[in-house]
PDB file of N, CA and C in Angstrom:
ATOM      1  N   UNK A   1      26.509 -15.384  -8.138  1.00  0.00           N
ATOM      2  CA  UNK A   1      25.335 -14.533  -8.011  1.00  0.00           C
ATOM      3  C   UNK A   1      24.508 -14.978  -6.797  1.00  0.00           C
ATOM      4  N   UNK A   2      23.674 -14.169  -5.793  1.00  0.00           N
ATOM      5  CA  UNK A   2      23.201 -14.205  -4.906  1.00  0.00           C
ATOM      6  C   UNK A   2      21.883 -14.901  -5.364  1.00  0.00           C
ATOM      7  N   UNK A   3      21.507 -15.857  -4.715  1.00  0.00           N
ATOM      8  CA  UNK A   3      19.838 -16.275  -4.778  1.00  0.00           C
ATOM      9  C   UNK A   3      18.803 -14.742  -3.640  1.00  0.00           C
ATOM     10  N   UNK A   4      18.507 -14.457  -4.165  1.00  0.00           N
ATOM     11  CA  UNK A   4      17.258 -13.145  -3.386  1.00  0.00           C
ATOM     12  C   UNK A   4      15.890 -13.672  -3.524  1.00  0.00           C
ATOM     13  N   UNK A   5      15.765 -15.115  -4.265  1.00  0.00           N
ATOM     14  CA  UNK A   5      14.139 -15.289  -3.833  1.00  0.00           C
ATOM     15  C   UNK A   5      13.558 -15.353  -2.469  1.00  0.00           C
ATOM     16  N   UNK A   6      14.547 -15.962  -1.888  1.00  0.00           N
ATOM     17  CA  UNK A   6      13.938 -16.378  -0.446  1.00  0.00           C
ATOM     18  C   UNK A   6      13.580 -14.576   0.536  1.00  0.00           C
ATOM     19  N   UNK A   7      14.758 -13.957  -0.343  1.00  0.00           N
ATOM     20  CA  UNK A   7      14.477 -12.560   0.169  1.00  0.00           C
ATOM     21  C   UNK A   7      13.164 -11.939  -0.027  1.00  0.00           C
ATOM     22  N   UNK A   8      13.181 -12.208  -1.260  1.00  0.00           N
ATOM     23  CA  UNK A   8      11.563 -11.500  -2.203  1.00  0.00           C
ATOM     24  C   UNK A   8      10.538 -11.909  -1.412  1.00  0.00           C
ATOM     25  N   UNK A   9      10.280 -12.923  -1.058  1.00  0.00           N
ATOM     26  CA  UNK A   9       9.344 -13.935  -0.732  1.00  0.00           C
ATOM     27  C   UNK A   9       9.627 -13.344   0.970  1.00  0.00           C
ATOM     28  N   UNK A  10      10.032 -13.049   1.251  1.00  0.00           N
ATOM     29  CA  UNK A  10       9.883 -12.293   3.124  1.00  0.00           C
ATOM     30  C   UNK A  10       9.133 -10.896   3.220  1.00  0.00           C
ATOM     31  N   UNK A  11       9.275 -10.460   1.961  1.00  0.00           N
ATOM     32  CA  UNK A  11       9.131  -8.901   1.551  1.00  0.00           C
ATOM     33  C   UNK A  11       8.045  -9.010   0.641  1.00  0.00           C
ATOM     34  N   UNK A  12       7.408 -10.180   0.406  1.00  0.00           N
ATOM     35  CA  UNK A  12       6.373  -9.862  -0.386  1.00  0.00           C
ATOM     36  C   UNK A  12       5.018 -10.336   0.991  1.00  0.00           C
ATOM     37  N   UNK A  13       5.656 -11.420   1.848  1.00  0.00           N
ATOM     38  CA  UNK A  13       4.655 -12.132   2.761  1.00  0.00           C
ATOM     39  C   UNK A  13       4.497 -10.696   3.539  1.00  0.00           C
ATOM     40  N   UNK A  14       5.776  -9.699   3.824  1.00  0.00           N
ATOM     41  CA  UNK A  14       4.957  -8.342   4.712  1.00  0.00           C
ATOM     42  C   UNK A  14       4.039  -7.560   3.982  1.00  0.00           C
ATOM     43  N   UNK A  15       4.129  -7.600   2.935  1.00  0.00           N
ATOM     44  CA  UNK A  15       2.845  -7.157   1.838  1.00  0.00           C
ATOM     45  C   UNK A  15       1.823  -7.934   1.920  1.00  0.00           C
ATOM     46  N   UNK A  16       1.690  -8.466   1.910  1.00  0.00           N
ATOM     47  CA  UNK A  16       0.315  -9.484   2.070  1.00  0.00           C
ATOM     48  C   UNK A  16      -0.115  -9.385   3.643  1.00  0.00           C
ATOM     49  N   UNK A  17       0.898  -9.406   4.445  1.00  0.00           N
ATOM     50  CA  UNK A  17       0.098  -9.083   6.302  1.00  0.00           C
ATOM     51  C   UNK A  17      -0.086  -8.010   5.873  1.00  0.00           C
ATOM     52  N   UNK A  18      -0.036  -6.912   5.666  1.00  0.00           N
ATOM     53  CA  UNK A  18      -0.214  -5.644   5.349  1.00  0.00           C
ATOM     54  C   UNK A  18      -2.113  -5.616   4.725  1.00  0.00           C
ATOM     55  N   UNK A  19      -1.307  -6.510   3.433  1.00  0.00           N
ATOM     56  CA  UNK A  19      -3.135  -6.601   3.079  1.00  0.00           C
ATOM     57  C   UNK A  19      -4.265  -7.702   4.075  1.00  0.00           C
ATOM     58  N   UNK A  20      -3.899  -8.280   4.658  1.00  0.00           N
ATOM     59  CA  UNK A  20      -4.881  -8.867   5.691  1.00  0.00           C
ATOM     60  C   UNK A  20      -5.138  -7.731   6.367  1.00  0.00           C
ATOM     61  N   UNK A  21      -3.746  -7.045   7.112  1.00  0.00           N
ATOM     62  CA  UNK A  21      -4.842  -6.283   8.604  1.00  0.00           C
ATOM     63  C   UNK A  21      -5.723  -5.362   7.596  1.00  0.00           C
ATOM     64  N   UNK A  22      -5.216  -4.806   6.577  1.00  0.00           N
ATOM     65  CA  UNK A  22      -6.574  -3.702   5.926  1.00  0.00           C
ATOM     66  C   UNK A  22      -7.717  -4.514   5.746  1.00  0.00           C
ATOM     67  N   UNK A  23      -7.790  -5.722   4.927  1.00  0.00           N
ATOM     68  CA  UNK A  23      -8.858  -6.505   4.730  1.00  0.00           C
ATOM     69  C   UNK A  23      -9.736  -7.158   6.086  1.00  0.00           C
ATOM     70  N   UNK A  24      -9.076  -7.610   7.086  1.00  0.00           N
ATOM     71  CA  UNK A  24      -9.641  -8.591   8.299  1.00  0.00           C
ATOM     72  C   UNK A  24     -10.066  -7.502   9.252  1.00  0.00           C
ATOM     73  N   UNK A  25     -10.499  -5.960   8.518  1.00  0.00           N
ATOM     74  CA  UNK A  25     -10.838  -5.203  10.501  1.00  0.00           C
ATOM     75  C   UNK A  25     -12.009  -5.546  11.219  1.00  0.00           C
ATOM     76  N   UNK A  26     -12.918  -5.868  10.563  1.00  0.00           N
ATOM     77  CA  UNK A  26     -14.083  -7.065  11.421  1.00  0.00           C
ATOM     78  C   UNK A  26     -13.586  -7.798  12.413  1.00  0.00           C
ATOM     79  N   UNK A  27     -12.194  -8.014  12.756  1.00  0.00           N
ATOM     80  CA  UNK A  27     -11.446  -9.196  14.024  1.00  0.00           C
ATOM     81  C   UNK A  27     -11.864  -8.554  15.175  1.00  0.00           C
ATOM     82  N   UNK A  28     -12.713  -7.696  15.492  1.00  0.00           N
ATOM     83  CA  UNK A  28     -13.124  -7.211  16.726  1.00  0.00           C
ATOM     84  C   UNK A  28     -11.905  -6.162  17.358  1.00  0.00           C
ATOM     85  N   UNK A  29     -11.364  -5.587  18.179  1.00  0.00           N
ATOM     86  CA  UNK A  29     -10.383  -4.877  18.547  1.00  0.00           C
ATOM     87  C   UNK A  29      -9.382  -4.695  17.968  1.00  0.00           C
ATOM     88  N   UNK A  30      -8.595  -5.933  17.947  1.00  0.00           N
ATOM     89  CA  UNK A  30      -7.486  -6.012  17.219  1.00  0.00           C
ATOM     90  C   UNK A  30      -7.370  -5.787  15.595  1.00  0.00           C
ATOM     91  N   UNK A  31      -8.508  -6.046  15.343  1.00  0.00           N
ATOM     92  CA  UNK A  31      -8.922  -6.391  14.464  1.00  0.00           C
ATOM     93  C   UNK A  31      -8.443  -4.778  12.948  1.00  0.00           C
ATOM     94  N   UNK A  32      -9.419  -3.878  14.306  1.00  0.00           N
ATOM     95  CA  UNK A  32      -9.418  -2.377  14.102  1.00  0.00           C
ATOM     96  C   UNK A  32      -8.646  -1.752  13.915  1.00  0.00           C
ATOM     97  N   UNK A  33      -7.259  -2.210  15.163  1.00  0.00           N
ATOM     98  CA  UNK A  33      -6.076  -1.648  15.561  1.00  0.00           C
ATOM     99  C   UNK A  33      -5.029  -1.897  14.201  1.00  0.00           C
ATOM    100  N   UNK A  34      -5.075  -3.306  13.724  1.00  0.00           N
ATOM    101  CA  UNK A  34      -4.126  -3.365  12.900  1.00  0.00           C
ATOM    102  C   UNK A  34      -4.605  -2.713  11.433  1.00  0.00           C
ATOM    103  N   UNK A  35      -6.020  -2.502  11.207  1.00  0.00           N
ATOM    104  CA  UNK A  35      -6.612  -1.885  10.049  1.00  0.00           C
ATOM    105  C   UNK A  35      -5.621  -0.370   9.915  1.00  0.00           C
ATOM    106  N   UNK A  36      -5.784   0.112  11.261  1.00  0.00           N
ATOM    107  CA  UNK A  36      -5.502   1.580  11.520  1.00  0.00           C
ATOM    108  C   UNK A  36      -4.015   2.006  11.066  1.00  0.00           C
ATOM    109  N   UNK A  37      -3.258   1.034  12.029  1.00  0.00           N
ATOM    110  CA  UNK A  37      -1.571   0.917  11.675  1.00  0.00           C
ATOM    111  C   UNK A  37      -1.385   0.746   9.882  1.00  0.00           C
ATOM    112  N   UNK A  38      -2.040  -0.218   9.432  1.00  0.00           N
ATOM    113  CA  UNK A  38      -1.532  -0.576   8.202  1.00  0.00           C
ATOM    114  C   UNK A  38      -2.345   0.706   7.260  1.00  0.00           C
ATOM    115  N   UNK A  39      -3.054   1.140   7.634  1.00  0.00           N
ATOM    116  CA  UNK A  39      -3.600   2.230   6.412  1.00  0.00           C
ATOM    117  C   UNK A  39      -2.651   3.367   6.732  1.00  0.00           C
ATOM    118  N   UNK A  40      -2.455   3.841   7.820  1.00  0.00           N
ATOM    119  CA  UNK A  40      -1.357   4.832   8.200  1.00  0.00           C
ATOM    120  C   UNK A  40      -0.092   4.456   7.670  1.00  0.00           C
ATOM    121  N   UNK A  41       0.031   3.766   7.480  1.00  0.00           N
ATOM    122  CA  UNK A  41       2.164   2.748   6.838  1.00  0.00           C
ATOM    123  C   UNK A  41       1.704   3.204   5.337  1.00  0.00           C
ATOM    124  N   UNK A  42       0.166   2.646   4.753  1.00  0.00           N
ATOM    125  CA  UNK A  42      -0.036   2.688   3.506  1.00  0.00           C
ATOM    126  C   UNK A  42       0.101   3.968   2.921  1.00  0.00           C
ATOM    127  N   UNK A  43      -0.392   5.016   3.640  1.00  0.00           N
ATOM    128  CA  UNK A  43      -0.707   6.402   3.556  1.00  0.00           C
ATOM    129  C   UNK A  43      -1.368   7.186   1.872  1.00  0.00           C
ATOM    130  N   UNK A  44      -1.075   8.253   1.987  1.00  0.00           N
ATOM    131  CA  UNK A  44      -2.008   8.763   0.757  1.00  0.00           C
ATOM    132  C   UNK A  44      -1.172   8.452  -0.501  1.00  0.00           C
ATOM    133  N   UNK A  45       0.278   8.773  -0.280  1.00  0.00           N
ATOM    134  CA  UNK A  45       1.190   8.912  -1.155  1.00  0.00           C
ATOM    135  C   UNK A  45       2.050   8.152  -0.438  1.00  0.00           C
ATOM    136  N   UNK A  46       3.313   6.750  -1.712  1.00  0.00           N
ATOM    137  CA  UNK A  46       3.947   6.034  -0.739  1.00  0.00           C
ATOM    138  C   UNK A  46       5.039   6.659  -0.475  1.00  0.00           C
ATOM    139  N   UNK A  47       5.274   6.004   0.927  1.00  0.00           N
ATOM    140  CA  UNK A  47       6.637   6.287   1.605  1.00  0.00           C
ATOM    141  C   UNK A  47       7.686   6.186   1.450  1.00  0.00           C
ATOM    142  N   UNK A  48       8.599   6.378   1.737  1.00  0.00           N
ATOM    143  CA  UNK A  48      10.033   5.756   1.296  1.00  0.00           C
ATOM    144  C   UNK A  48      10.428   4.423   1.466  1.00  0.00           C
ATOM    145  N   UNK A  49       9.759   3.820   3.174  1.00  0.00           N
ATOM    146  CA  UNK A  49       9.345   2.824   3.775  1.00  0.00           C
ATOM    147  C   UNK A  49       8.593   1.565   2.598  1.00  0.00           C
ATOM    148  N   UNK A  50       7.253   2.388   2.275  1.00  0.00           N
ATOM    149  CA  UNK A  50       6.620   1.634   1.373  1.00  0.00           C
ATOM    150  C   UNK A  50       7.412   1.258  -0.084  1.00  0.00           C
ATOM    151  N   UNK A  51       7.774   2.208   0.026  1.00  0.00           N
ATOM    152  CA  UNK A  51       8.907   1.925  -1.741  1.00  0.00           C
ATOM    153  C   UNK A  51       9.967   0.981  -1.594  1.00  0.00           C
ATOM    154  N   UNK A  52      10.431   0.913  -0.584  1.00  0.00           N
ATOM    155  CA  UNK A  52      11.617   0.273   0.097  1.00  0.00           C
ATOM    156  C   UNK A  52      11.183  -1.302   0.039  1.00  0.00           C
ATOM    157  N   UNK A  53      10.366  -1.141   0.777  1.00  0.00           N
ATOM    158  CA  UNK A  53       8.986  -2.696   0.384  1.00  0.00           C
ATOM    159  C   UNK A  53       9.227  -3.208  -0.046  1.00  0.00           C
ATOM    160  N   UNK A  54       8.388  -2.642  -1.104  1.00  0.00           N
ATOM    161  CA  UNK A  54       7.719  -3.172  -2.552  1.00  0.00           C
ATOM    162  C   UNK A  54       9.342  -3.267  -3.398  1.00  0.00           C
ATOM    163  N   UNK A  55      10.324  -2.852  -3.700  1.00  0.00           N
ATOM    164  CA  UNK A  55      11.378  -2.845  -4.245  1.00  0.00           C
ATOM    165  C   UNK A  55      11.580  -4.204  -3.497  1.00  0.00           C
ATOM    166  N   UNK A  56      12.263  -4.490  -2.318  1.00  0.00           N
ATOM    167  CA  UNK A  56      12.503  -5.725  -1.676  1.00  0.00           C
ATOM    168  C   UNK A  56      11.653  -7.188  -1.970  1.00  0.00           C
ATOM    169  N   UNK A  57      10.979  -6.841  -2.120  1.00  0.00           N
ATOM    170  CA  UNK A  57       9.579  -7.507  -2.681  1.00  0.00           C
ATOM    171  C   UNK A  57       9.465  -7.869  -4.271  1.00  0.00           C
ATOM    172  N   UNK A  58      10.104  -7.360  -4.974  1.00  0.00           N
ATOM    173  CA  UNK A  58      10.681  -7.334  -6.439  1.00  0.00           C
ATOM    174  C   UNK A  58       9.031  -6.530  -7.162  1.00  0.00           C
ATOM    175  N   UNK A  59       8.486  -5.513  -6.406  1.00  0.00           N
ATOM    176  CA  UNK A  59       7.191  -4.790  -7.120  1.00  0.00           C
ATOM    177  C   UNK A  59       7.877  -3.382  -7.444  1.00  0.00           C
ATOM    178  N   UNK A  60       6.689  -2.924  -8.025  1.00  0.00           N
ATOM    179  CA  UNK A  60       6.915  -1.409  -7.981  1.00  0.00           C
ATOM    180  C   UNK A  60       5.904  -0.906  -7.336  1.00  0.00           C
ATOM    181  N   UNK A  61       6.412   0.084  -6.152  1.00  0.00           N
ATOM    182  CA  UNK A  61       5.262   1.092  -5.647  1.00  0.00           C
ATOM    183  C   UNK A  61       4.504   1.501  -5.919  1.00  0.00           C
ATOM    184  N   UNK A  62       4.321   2.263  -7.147  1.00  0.00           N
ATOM    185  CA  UNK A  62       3.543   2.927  -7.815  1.00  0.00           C
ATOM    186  C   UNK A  62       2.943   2.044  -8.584  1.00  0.00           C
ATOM    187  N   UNK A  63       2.654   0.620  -8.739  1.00  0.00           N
ATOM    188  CA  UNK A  63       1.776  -0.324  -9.292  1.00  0.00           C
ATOM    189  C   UNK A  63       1.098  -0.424  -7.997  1.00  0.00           C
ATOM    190  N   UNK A  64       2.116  -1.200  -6.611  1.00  0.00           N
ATOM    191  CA  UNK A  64       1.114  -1.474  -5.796  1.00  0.00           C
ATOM    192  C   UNK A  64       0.272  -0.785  -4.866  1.00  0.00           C
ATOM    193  N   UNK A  65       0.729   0.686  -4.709  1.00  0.00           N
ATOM    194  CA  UNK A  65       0.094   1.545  -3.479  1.00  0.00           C
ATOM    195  C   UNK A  65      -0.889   1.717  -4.201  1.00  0.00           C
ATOM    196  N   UNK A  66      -1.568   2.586  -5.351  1.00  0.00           N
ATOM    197  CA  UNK A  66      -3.228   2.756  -5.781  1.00  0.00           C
ATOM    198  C   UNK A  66      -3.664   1.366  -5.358  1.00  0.00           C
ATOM    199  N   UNK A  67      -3.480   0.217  -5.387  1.00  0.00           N
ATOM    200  CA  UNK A  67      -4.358  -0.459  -5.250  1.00  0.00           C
ATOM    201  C   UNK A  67      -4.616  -1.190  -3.808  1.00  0.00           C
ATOM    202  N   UNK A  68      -3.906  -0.862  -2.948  1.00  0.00           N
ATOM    203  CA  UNK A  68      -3.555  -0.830  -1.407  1.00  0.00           C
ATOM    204  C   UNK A  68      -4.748   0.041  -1.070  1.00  0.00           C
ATOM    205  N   UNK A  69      -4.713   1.354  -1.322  1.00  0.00           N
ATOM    206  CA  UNK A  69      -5.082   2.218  -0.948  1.00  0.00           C
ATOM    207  C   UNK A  69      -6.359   2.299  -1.180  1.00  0.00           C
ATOM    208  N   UNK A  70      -7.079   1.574  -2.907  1.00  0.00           N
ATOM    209  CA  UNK A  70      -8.423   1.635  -3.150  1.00  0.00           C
ATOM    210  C   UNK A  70      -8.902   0.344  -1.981  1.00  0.00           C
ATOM    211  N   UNK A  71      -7.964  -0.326  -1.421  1.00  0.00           N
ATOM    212  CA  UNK A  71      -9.139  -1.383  -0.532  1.00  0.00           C
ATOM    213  C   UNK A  71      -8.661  -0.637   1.105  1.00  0.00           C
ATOM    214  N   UNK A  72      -7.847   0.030   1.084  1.00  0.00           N
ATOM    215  CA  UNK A  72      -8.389   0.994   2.406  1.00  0.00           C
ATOM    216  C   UNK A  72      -9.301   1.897   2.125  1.00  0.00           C
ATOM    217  N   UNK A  73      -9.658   2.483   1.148  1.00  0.00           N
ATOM    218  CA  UNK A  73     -10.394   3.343   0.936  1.00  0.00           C
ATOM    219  C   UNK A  73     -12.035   2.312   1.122  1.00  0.00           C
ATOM    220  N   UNK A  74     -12.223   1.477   0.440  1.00  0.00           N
ATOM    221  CA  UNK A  74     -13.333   0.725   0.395  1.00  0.00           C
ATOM    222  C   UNK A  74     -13.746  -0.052   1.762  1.00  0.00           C
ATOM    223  N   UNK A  75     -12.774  -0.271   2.421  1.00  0.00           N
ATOM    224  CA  UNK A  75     -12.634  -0.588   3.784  1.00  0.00           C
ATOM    225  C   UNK A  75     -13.622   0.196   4.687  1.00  0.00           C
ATOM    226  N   UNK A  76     -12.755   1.843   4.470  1.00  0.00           N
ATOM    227  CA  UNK A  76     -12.910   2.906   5.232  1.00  0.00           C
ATOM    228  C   UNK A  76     -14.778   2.789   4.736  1.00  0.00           C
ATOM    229  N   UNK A  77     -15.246   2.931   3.789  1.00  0.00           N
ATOM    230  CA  UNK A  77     -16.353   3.291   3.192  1.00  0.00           C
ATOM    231  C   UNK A  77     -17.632   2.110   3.893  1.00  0.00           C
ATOM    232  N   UNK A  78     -17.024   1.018   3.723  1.00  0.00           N
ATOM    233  CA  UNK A  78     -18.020   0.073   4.420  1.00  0.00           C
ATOM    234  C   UNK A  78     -17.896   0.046   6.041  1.00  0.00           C
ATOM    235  N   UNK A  79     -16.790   0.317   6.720  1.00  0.00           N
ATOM    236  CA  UNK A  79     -17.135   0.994   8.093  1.00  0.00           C
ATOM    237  C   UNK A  79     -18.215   2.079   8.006  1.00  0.00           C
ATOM    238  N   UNK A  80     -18.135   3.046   7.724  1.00  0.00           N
ATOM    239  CA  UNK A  80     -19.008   4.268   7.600  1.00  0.00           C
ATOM    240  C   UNK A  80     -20.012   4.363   7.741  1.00  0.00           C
ATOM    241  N   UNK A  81     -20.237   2.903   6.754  1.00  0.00           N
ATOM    242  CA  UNK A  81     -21.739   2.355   6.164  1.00  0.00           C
ATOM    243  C   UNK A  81     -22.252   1.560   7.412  1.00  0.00           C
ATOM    244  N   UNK A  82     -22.044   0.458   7.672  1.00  0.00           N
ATOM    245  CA  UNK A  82     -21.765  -0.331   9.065  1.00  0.00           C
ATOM    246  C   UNK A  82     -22.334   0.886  10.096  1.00  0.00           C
ATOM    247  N   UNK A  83     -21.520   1.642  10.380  1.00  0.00           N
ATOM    248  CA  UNK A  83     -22.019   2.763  11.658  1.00  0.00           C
ATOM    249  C   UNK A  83     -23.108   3.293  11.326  1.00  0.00           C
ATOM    250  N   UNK A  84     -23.462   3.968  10.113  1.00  0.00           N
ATOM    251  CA  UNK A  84     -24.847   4.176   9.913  1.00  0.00           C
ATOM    252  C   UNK A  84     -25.839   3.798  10.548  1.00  0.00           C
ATOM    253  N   UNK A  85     -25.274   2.082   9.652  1.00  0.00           N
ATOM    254  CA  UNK A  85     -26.385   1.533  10.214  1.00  0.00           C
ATOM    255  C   UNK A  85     -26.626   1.077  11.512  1.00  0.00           C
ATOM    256  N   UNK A  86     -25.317   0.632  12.273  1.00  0.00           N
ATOM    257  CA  UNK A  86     -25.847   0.714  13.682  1.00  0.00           C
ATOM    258  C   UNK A  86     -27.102   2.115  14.074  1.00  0.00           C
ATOM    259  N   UNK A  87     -26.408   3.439  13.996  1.00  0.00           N
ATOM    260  CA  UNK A  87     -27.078   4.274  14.338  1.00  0.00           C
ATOM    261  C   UNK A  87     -29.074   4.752  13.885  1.00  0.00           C
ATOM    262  N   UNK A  88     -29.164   4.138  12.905  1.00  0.00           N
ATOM    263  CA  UNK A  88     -30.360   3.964  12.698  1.00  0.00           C
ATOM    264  C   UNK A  88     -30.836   2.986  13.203  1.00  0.00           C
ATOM    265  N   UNK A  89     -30.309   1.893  12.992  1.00  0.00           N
ATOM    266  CA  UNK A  89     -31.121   0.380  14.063  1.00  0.00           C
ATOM    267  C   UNK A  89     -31.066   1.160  15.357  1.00  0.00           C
ATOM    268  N   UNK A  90     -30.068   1.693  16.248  1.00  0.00           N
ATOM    269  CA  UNK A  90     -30.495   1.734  17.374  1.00  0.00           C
ATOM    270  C   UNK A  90     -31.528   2.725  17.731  1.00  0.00           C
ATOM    271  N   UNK A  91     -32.179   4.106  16.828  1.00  0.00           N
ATOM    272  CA  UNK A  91     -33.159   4.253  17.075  1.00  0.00           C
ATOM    273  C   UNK A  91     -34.570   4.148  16.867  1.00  0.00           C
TER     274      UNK A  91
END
């Protein structure tokens, strides 16, 4: 029988960069850029890509994308908020 932890464990660490760039977009530019990429990969509904993942990863999609998606969503929401408030401080 094949050992696949070491596999799981490659496929779970791209899940987790995945959840940094959504979590870390405060990194200034880059910061933004990788927020953007990884919410677009994440998308509304998962991908085949994303299923492919999370299977490799020994998850299930449909456990992990809602909850991917509620911290892009919360992400998205405290940017929003953030610009606001720039825009009122600056006048």
């Amino acid at each position: 029988m094949i050992d696949t932890s070491g596999n799981q464990l490659l496929w779970q660490a791209v899940l987790m960069r995945v959840l940094q760039d959504i979590r870390d977009v405060n990194r200034g530019v880059d910061g933004y850029s990788h927020f953007i990429s990884a919410s677009r990969w994440i998308g509304t509904y998962p991908s085949r890509e994303f299923s492919e993942v999370c299977a490799l990863a020994g998850y299930e999609a449909d456990f992990i994308h809602p909850r991917f998606l509620r911290i892009v969503r919360e992400t998205q929401a405290r940017l929003a908020q953030r610009k606001c408030s720039d825009l009122v401080a600056a006048e």
